[in-house]
Protein backbone atom coordinates (compact mmCIF):
# COMPACT_ATOMS: atom_id res chain seq x y z
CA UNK A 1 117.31 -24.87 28.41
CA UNK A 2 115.78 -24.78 31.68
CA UNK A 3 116.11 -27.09 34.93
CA UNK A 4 112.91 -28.96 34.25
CA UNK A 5 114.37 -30.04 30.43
CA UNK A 6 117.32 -31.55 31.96
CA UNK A 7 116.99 -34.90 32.29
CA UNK A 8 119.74 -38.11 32.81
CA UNK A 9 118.82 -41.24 31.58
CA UNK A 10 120.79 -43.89 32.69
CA UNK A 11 119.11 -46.73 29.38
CA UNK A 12 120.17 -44.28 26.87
CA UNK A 13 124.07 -45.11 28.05
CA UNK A 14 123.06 -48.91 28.57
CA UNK A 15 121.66 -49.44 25.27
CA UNK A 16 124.15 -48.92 23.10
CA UNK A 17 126.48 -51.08 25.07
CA UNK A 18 123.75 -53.95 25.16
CA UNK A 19 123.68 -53.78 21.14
CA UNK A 20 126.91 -53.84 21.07
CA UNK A 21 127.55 -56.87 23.20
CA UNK A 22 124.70 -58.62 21.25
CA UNK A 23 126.86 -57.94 17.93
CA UNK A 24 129.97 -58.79 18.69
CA UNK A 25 129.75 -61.86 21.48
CA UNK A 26 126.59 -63.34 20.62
CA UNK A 27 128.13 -66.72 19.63
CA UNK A 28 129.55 -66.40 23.27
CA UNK A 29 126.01 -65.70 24.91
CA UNK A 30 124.49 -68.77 22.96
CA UNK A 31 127.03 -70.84 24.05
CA UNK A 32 126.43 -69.92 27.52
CA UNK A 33 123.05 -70.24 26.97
CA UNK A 34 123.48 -74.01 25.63
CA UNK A 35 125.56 -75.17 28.66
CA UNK A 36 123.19 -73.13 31.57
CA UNK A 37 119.96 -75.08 29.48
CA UNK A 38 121.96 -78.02 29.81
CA UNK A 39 122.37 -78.06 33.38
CA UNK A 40 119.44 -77.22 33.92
CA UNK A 41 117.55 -79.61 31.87
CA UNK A 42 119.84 -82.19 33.49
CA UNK A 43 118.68 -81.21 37.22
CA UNK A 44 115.45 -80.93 36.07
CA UNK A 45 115.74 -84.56 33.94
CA UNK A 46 116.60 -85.99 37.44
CA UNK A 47 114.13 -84.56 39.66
CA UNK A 48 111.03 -85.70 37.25
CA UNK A 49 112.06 -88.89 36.30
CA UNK A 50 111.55 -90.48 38.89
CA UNK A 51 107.45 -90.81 40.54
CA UNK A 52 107.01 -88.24 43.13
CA UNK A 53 106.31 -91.16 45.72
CA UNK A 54 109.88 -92.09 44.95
CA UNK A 55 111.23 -89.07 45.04
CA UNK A 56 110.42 -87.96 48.37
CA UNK A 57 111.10 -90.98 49.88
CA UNK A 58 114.54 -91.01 48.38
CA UNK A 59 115.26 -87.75 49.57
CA UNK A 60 114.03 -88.25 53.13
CA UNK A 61 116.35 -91.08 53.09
CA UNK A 62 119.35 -90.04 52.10
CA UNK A 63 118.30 -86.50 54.40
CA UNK A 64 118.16 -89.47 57.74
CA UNK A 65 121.29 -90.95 56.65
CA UNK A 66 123.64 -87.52 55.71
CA UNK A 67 122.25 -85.38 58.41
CA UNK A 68 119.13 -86.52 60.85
CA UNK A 69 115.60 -87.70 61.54
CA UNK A 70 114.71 -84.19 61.86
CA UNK A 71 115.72 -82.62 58.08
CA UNK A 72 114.22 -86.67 56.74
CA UNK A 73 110.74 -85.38 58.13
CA UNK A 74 110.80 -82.20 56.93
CA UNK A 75 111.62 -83.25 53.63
CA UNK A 76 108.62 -85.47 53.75
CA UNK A 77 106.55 -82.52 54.94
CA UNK A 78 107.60 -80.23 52.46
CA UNK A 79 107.55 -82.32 49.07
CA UNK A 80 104.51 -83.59 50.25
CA UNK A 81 103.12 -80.23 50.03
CA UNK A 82 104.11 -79.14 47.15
CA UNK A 83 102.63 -82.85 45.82
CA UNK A 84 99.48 -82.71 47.53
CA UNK A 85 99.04 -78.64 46.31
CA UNK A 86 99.11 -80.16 42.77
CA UNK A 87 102.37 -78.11 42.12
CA UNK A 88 105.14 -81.06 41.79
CA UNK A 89 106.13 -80.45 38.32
CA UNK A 90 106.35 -76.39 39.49
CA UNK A 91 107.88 -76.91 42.38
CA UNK A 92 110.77 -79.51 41.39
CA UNK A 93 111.36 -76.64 37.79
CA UNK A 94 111.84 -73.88 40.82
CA UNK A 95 114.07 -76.30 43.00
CA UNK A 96 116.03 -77.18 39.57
CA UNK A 97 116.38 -73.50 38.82
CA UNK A 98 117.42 -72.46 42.29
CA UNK A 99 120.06 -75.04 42.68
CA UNK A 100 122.04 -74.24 39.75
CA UNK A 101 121.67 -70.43 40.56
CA UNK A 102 122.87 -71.22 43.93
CA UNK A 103 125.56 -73.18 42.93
CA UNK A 104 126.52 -71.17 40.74
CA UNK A 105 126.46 -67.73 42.69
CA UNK A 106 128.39 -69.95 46.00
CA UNK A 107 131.34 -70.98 43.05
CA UNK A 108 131.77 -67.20 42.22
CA UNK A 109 131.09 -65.57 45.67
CA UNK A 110 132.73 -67.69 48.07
CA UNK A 111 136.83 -66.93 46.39
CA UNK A 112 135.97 -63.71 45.73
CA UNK A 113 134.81 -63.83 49.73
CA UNK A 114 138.32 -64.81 50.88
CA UNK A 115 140.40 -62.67 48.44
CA UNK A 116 138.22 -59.21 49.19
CA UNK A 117 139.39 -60.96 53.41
CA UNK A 118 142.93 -61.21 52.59
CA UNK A 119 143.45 -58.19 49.85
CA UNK A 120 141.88 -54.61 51.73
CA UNK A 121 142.47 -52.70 48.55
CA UNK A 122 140.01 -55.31 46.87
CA UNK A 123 137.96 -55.63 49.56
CA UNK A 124 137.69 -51.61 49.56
CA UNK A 125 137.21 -51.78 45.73
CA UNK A 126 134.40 -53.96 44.93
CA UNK A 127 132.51 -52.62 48.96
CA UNK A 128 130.82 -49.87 46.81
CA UNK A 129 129.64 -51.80 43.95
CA UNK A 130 128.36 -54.49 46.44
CA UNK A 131 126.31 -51.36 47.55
CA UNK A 132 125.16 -51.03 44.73
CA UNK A 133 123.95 -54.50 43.78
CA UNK A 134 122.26 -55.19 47.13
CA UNK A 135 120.15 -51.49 46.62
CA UNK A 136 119.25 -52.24 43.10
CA UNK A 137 115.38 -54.06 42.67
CA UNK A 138 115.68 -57.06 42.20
CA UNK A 139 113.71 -57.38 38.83
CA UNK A 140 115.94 -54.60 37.54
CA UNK A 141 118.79 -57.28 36.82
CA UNK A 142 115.93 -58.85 34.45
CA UNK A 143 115.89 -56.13 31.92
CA UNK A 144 119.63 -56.98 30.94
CA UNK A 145 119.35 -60.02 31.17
CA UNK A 146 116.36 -60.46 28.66
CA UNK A 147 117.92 -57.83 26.81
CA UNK A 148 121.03 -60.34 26.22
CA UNK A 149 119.94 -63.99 26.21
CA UNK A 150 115.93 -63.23 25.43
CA UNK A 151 113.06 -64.77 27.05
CA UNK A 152 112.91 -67.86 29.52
CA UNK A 153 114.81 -69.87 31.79
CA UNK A 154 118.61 -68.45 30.67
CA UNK A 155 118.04 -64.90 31.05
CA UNK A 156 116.28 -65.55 35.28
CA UNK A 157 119.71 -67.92 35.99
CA UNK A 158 121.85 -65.10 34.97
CA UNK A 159 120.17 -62.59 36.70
CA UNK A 160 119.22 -64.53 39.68
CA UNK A 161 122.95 -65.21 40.04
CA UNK A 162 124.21 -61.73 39.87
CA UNK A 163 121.83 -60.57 42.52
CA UNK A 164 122.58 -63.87 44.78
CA UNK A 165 126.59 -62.92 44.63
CA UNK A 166 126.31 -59.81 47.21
CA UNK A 167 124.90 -61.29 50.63
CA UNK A 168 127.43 -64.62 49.58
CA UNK A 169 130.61 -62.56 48.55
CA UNK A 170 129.80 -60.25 52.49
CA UNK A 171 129.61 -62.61 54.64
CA UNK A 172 132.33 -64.72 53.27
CA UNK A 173 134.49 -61.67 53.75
CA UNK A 174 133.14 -60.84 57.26
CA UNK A 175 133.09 -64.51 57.87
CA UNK A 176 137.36 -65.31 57.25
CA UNK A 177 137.75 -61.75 59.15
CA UNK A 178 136.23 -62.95 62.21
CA UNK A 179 138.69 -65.76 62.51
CA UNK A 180 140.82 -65.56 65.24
CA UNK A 181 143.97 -64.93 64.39
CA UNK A 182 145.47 -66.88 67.38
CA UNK A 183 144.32 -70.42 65.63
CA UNK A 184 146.06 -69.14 62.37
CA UNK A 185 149.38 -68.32 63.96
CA UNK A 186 149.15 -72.19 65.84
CA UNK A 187 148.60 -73.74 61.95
CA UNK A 188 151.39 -71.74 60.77
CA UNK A 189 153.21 -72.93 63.68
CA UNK A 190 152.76 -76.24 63.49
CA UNK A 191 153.82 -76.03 59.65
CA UNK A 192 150.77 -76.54 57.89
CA UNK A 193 150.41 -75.59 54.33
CA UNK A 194 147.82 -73.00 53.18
CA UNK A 195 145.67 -75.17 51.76
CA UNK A 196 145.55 -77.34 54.77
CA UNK A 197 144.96 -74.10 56.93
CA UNK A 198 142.17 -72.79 54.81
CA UNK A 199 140.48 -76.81 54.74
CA UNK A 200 141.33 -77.46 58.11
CA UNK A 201 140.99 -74.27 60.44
CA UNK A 202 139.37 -71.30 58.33
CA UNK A 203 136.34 -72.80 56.57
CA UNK A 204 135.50 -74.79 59.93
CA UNK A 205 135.42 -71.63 62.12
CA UNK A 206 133.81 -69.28 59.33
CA UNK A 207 131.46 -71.93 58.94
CA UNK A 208 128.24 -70.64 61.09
CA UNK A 209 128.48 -67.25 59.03
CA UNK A 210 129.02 -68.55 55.62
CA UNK A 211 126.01 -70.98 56.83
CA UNK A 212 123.52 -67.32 56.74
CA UNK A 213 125.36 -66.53 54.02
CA UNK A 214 124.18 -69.30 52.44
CA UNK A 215 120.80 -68.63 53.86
CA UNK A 216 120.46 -65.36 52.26
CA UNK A 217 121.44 -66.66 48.80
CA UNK A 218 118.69 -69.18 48.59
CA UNK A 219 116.09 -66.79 50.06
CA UNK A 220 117.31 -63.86 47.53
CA UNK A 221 117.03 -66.49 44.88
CA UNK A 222 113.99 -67.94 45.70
CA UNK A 223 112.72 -63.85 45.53
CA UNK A 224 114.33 -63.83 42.22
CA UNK A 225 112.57 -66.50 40.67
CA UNK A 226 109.24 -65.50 42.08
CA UNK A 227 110.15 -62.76 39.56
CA UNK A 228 111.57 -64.78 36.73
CA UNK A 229 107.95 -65.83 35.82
CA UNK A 230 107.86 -62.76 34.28
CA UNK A 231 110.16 -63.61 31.91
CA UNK A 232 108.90 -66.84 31.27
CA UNK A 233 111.13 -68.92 33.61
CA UNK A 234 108.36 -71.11 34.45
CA UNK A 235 108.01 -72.86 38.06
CA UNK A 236 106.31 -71.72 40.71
CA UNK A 237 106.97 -67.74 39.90
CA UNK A 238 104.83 -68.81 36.61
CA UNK A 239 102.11 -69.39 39.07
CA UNK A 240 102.35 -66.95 41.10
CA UNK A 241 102.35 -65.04 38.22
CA UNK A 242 99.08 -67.13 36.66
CA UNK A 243 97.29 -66.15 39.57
CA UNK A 244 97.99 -62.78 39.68
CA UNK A 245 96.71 -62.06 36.09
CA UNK A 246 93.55 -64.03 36.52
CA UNK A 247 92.83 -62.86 40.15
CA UNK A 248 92.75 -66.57 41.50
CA UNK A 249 93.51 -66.51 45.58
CA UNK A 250 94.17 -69.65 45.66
CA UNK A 251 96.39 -70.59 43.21
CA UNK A 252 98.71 -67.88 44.31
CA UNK A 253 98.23 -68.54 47.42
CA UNK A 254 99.34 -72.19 47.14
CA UNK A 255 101.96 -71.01 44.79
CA UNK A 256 103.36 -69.23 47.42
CA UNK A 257 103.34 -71.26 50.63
CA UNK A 258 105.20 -73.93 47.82
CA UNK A 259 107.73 -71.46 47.86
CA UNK A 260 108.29 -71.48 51.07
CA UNK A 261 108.28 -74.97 51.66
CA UNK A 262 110.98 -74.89 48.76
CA UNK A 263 112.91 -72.36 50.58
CA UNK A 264 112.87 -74.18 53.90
CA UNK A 265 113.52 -77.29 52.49
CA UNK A 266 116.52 -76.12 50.46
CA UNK A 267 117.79 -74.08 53.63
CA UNK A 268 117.70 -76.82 56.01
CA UNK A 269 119.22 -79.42 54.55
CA UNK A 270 121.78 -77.47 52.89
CA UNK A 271 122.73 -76.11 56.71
CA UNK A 272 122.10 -79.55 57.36
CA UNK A 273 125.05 -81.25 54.85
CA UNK A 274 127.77 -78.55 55.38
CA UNK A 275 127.43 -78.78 59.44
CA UNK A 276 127.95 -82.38 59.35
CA UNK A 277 130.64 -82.20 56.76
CA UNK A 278 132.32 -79.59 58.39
CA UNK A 279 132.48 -81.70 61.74
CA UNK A 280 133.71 -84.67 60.15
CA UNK A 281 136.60 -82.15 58.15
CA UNK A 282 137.22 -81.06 62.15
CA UNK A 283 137.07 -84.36 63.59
């Protein structure tokens, strides 16, 4: 057998293991399927029920009285963009998506975050497959995905998840390392209990860098989902994908400035609600 005949192919290992995860937990995959459709039908039940009139102004309301005039007029600008563009129904099935994925990737990353901070051999254990995760394609965590839970909105959750965990899990680590360790030593001082430590002193000053961290989720995300309408996820990556296929500028292009007033609307009033919560915890 020569050089050229030698070949390594990483799918022939996978797909055995993919079968056999399909035969043996697949009551546990539709189950997890149910709940994640769930959730998401319930985000998405909330953000269409209501007119789109109604819905922007009740967001730019509650945006003026949580955090400022500012993030209330850019919610105005950017859901009125995505209304005027024709792409509300899109838009609030990609906002629905990316929430839950968010929320979701935040719930796992963030502990993980402060136990790879407090635990080196952790930290030093998982730094390589981090690596990993963040140098993968994105639309590689797909194939699995589809693989396991099939076609549409499940299978883009899952994967956009597992590739928003990396920048999250980082910068929560780098974030609690950063603290100083001079305001730790004056709440053990003063007798405070962990929890009130981690509430009280850690989160406040690791706040700016979990704030990119943050960031980078919902931008990675937002990437992810682009790709998702692949698969079927629907939302705006459907039409992005729509216009693509049937060589239409413009609804791509609108597609995709949607996107981004998705991703700046989510960004800033998500930096927007943990600043000011984060003062009042402080205050």
């Amino acid at each position: 057998m020569s050089l050229t005949e030698l070949q390594f192919s990483p799918g022939a290992l996978l797909a055995p293991g993919i079968d056999w995860l399909n035969a043996n937990f697949h009551p546990l995959f539709a189950f997890i399927s149910r709940v994640i459709d769930a959730v998401l039908g319930g985000f998405e039940a909330v953000l269409l029920a209501l007119p789109a009139y109604a819905v922007i102004a009740t967001v730019a309301v509650l945006a003026f009285l949580l955090i400022n005039a500012r993030a209330a007029i850019l919610a105005v600008l950017m859901l009125g963009f995505c209304l005027l563009s024709g792409l509300w129904i899109a838009s609030m099935q990609t906002i629905a998506l990316v929430s839950v994925s968010v929320l979701l990737s935040v719930a796992i990353a963030f502990p993980l975050g402060i136990v790879a901070a407090r635990a080196k051999r952790f930290d030093d254990a998982v730094s390589p497959l981090l690596n990993v995760m963040q140098t993968v394609p994105p639309w590689v965590y797909l194939i699995p995905a589809v693989m396991i839970f099939s076609l549409g909105k499940v299978p883009a959750i899952i994967a956009t998840i597992v590739y928003g965990i990396p920048p999250m899990m980082r910068l929560t680590t780098l974030a609690f390392k950063q603290i100083p360790k001079d305001l730790l030593e004056l709440g053990q001082a003063m007798g405070a209990a962990p929890r009130v430590i981690l509430l009280k002193i850690e989160i406040p000053a690791a706040t700016p860098t979990l704030l990119v961290g943050l960031n980078q989720c919902i931008l990675l995300s937002l990437a992810m989902v682009v790709l998702a309408g692949l698969v079927g996820a629907g939302g705006l990556g459907a039409e992005v994908t729509r216009g693509l296929t049937r060589m239409e500028m413009g609804l791509g292009l609108r597609a995709g400035l949607a996107i981004v007033a998705v991703a700046l609307l989510l960004d800033r009033l998500s930096r927007g609600a943990l600043q000011r919560n984060t003062l009042r915890q402080a205050a």
